[in-house]
Protein backbone atom coordinates (compact mmCIF):
# COMPACT_ATOMS: atom_id res chain seq x y z
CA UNK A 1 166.80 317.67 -58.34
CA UNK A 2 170.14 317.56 -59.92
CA UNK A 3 172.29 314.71 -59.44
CA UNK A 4 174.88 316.63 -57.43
CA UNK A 5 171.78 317.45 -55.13
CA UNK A 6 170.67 313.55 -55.48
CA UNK A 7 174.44 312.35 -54.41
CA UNK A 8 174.58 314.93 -51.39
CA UNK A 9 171.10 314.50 -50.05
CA UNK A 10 171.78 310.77 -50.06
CA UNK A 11 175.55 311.12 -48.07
CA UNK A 12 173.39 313.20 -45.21
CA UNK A 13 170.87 310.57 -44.95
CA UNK A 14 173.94 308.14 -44.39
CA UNK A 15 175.12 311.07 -41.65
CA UNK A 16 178.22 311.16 -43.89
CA UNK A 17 180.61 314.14 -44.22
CA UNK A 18 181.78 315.02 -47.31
CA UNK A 19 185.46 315.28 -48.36
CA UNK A 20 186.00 317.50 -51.35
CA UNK A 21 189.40 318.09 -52.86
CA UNK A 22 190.71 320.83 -55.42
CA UNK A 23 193.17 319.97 -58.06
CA UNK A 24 194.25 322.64 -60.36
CA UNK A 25 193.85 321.16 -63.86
CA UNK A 26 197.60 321.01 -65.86
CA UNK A 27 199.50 321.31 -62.54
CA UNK A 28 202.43 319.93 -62.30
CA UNK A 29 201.75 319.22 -66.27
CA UNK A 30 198.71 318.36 -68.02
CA UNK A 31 199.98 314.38 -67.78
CA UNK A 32 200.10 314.04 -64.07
CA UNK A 33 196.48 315.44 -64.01
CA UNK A 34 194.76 312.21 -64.15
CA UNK A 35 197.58 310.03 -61.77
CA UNK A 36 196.30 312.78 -59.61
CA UNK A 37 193.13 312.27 -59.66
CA UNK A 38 193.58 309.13 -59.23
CA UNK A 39 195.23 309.58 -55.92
CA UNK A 40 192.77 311.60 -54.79
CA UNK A 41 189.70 309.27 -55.16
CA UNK A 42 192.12 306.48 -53.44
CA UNK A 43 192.64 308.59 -50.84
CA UNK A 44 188.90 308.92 -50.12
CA UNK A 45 187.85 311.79 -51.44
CA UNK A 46 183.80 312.01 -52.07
CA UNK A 47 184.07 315.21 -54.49
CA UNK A 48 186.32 316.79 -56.58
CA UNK A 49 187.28 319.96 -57.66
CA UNK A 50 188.99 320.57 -61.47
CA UNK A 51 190.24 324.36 -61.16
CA UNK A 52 190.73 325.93 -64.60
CA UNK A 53 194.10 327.78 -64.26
CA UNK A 54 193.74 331.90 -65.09
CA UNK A 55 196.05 334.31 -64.87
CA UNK A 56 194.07 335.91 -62.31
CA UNK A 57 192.62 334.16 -60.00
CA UNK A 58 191.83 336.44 -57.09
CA UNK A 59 190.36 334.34 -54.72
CA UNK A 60 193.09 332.21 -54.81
CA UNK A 61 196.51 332.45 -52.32
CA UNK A 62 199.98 331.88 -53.35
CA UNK A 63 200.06 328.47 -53.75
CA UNK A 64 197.17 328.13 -56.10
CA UNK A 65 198.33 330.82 -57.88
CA UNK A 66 201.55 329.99 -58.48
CA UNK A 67 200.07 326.18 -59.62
CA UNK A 68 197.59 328.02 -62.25
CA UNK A 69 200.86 329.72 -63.75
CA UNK A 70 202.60 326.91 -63.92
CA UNK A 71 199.94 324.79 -65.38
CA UNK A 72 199.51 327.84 -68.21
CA UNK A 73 202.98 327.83 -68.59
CA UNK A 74 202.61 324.06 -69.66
CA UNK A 75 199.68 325.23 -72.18
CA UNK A 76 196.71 324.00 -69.79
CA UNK A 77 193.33 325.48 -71.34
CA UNK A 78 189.64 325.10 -70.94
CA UNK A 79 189.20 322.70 -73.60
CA UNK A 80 192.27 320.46 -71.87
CA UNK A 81 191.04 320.60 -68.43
CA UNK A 82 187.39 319.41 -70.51
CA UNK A 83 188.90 316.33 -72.14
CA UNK A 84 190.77 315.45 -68.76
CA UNK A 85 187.49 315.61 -67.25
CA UNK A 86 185.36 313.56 -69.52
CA UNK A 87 188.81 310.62 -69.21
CA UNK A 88 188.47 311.06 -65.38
CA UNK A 89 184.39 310.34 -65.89
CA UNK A 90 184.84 307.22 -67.77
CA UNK A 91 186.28 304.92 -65.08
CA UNK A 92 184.88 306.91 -61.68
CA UNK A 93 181.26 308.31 -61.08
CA UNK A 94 182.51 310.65 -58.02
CA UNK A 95 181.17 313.90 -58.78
CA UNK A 96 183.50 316.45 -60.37
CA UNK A 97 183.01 319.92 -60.74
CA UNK A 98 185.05 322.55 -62.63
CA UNK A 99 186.04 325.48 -60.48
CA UNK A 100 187.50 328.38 -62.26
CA UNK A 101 186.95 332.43 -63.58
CA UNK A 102 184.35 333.70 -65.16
CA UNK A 103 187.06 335.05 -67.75
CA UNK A 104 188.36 331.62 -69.69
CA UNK A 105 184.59 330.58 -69.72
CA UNK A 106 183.29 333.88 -71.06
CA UNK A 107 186.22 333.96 -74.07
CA UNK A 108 185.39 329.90 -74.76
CA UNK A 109 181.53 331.03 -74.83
CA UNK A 110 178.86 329.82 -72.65
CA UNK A 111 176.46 327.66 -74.74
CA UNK A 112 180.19 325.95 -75.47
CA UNK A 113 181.32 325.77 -72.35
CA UNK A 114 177.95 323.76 -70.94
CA UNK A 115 177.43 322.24 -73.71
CA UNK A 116 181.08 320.39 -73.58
CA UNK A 117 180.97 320.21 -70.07
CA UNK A 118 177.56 318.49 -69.50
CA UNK A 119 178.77 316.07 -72.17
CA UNK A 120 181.90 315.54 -70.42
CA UNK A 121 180.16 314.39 -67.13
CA UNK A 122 180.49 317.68 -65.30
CA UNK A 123 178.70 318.32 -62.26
CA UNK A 124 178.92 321.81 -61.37
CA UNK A 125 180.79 325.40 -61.19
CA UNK A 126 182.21 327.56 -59.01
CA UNK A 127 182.91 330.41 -60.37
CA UNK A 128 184.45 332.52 -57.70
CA UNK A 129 184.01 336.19 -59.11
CA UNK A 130 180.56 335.41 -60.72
CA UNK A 131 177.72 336.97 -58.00
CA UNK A 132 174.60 335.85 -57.68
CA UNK A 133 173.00 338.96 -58.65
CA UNK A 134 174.30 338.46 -62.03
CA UNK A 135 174.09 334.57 -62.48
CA UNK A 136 170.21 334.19 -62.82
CA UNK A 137 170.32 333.28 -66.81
CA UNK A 138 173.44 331.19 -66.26
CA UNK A 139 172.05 329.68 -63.26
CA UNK A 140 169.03 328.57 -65.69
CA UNK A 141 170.99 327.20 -68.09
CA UNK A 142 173.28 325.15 -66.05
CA UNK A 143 169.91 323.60 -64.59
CA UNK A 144 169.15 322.65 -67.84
CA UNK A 145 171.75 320.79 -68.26
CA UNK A 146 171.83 318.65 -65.15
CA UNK A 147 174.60 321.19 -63.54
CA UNK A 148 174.41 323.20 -60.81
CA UNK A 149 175.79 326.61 -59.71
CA UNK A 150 177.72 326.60 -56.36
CA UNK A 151 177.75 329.94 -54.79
CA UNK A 152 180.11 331.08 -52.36
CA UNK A 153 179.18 332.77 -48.67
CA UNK A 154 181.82 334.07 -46.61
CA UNK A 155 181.08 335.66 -42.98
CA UNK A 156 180.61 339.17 -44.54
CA UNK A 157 178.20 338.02 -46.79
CA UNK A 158 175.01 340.54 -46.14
CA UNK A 159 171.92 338.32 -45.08
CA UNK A 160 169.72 339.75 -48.32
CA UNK A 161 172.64 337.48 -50.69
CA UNK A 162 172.08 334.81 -47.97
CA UNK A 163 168.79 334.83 -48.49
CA UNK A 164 169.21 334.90 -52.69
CA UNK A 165 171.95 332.19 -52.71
CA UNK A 166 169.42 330.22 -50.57
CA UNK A 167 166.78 330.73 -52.95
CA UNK A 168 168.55 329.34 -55.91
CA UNK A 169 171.08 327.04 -54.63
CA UNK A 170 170.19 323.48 -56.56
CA UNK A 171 173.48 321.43 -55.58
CA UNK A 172 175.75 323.12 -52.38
CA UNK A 173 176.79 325.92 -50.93
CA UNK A 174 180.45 326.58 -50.76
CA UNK A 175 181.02 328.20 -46.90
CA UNK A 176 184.46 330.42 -47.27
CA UNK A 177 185.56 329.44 -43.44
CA UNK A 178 187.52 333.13 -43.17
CA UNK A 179 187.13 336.44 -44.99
CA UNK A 180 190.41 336.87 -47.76
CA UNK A 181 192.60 334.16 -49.86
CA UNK A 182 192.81 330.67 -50.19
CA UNK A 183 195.47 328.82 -48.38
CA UNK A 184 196.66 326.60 -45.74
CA UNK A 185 196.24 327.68 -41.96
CA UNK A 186 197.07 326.11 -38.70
CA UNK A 187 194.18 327.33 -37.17
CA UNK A 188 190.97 329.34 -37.87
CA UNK A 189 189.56 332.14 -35.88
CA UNK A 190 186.92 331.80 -33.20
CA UNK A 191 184.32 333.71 -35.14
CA UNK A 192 184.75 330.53 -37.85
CA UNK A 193 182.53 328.32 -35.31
CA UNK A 194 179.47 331.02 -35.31
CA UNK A 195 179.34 332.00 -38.40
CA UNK A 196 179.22 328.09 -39.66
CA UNK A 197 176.08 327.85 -36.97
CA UNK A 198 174.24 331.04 -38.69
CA UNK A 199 174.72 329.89 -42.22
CA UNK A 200 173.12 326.70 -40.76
CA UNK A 201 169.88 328.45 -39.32
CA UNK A 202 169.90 330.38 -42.70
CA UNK A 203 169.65 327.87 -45.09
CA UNK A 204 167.87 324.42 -46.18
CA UNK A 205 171.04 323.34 -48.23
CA UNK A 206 173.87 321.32 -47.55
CA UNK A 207 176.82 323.24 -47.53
CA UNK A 208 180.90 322.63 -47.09
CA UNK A 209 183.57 324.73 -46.01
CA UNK A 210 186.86 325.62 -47.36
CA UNK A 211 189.78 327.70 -47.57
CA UNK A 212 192.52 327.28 -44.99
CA UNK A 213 191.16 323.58 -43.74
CA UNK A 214 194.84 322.28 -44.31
CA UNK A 215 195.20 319.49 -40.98
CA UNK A 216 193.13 316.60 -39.16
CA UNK A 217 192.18 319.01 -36.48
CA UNK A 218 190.45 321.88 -38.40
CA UNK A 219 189.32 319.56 -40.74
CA UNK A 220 187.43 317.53 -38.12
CA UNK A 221 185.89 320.63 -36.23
CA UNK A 222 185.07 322.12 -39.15
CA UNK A 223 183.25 318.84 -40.34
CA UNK A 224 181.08 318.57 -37.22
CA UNK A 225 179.97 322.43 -38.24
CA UNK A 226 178.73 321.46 -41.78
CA UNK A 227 178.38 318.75 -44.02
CA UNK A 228 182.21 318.54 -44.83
CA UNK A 229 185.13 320.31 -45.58
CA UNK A 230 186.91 321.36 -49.31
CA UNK A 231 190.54 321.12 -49.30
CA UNK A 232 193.02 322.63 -52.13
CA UNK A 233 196.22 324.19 -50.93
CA UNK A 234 196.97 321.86 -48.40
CA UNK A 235 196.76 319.32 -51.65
CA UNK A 236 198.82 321.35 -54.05
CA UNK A 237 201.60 322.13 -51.22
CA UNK A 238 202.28 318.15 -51.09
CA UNK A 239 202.34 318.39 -54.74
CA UNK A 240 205.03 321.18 -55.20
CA UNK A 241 207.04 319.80 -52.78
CA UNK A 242 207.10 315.89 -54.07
CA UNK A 243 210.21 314.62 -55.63
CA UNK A 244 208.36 313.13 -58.52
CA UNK A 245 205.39 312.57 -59.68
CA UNK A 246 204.76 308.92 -57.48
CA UNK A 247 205.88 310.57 -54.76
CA UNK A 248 203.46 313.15 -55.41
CA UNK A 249 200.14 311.00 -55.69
CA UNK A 250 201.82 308.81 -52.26
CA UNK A 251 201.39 312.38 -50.57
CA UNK A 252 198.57 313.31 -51.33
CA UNK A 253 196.93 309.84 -50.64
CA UNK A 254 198.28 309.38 -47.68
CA UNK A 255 197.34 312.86 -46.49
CA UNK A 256 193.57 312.42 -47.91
CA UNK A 257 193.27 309.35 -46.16
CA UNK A 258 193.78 310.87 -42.63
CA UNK A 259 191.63 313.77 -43.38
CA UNK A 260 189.08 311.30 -44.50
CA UNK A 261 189.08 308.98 -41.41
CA UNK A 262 189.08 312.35 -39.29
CA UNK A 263 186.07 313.65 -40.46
């Protein structure tokens, strides 16, 4: 059991929903990354999410995509968002996981990439565009290394990949609450609620849902549907918007906390 899988199986014995929060590595700039995270674990956050900025990221809405170009713009890389990572893992033992493209990991090499990354304190990836079809080596090798693979099921996922993702899932799987882009919504449709319930018939694994879970009301529904609830853009808006950079981290804080005591 990996000790993602060790940390999760112990937060549903407690009957504990999970609050995990993205943060796109280098955004606003690469030195208000850790103040950030900082916030974030003050404001009650049981996970976290490191996104590697790409050029590309097509999973991703507006606002995260518009944060990965500005953190590029600012010279973000792999190899930064890795030595943020292993700073972050010296003083908290929350589990992180780096969340990013197959791309930048491919060009920085794989053995490379986990190698640094396992020594860094990593968790996990999700690796939106990788499919599971493909992943069976890297899945392996991850294992290895005390890291697992999260793979990503949306409501159009066919029930054979359900059944594969199942299968090999060693840490969580990552529930896409509505079929497109990341981003904040108000509200999420009606067929959000069933298709949480079949995923939980389907499979023996924790999972968590994100994209759009951006207030205290979807947030709380959707955390009574799984074992918690991912939030990014809802994060990264508060960021954008902040005067400053202490303004910034009261935001998001603040924000995290009322999820937190929602769910």
């Amino acid at each position: 059991m990996t000790p993602l899988r060790t940390f999760l199986e112990e937060k549903r014995r407690r009957q504990e929903k999970i609050l995990s929060v993205y943060l796109t590595a280098g955004f606003p700039d690469a030195e208000a990354t850790l103040p950030l995270l900082e916030a974030i674990v003050e404001g009650g956050a049981d996970m976290i999410e490191l996104g590697i900025p790409f050029s590309d990221p097509q999973a991703d809405g507006p606002t995260i995509q518009a944060a990965s170009q500005k953190a590029l713009a600012a010279g973000m890389t792999t190899s930064g968002a890795l030595k943020i990572l292993a700073e972050f893992r010296r003083k908290h033992d929350i589990p992180i996981l780096m969340m990013g493209y197959a791309n930048p990991f491919y060009q920085m090499g794989w053995e490379q990439l986990l190698n640094e990354a396992a020594a860094a304190g990593n968790a996990g990836f999700i690796i939106p565009d990788m499919p599971p079809e493909e992943s069976a080596t890297l899945d392996k090798a991850m294992a290895a290394q005390g890291m697992s693979l999260i793979n990503l099921v949306s409501p159009n996922t066919p029930e054979n990949r359900i059944e594969m993702i199942n299968e090999r899932t060693s840490g969580f799987i990552y529930a896409v609450s509505v079929t497109g882009i990341t981003g904040a919504r108000s509200s999420l449709p009606e067929q959000t609620a069933h298709f949480l319930k079949n995923l939980r018939q389907k499979t023996d694994h924790p999972f968590l849902v994100g994209f759009g879970v951006s207030n205290v009301e979807t947030a709380r529904a959707l955390s009574q549907l799984s074992d918690g609830v991912i939030i990014g853009s809802a994060v990264i808006n508060r960021i954008a918007t902040a005067e400053n950079l202490e303004s910034a981290c009261l935001s998001v804080r603040e924000f995290l906390q009322e999820i937190k005591a929602a769910i």
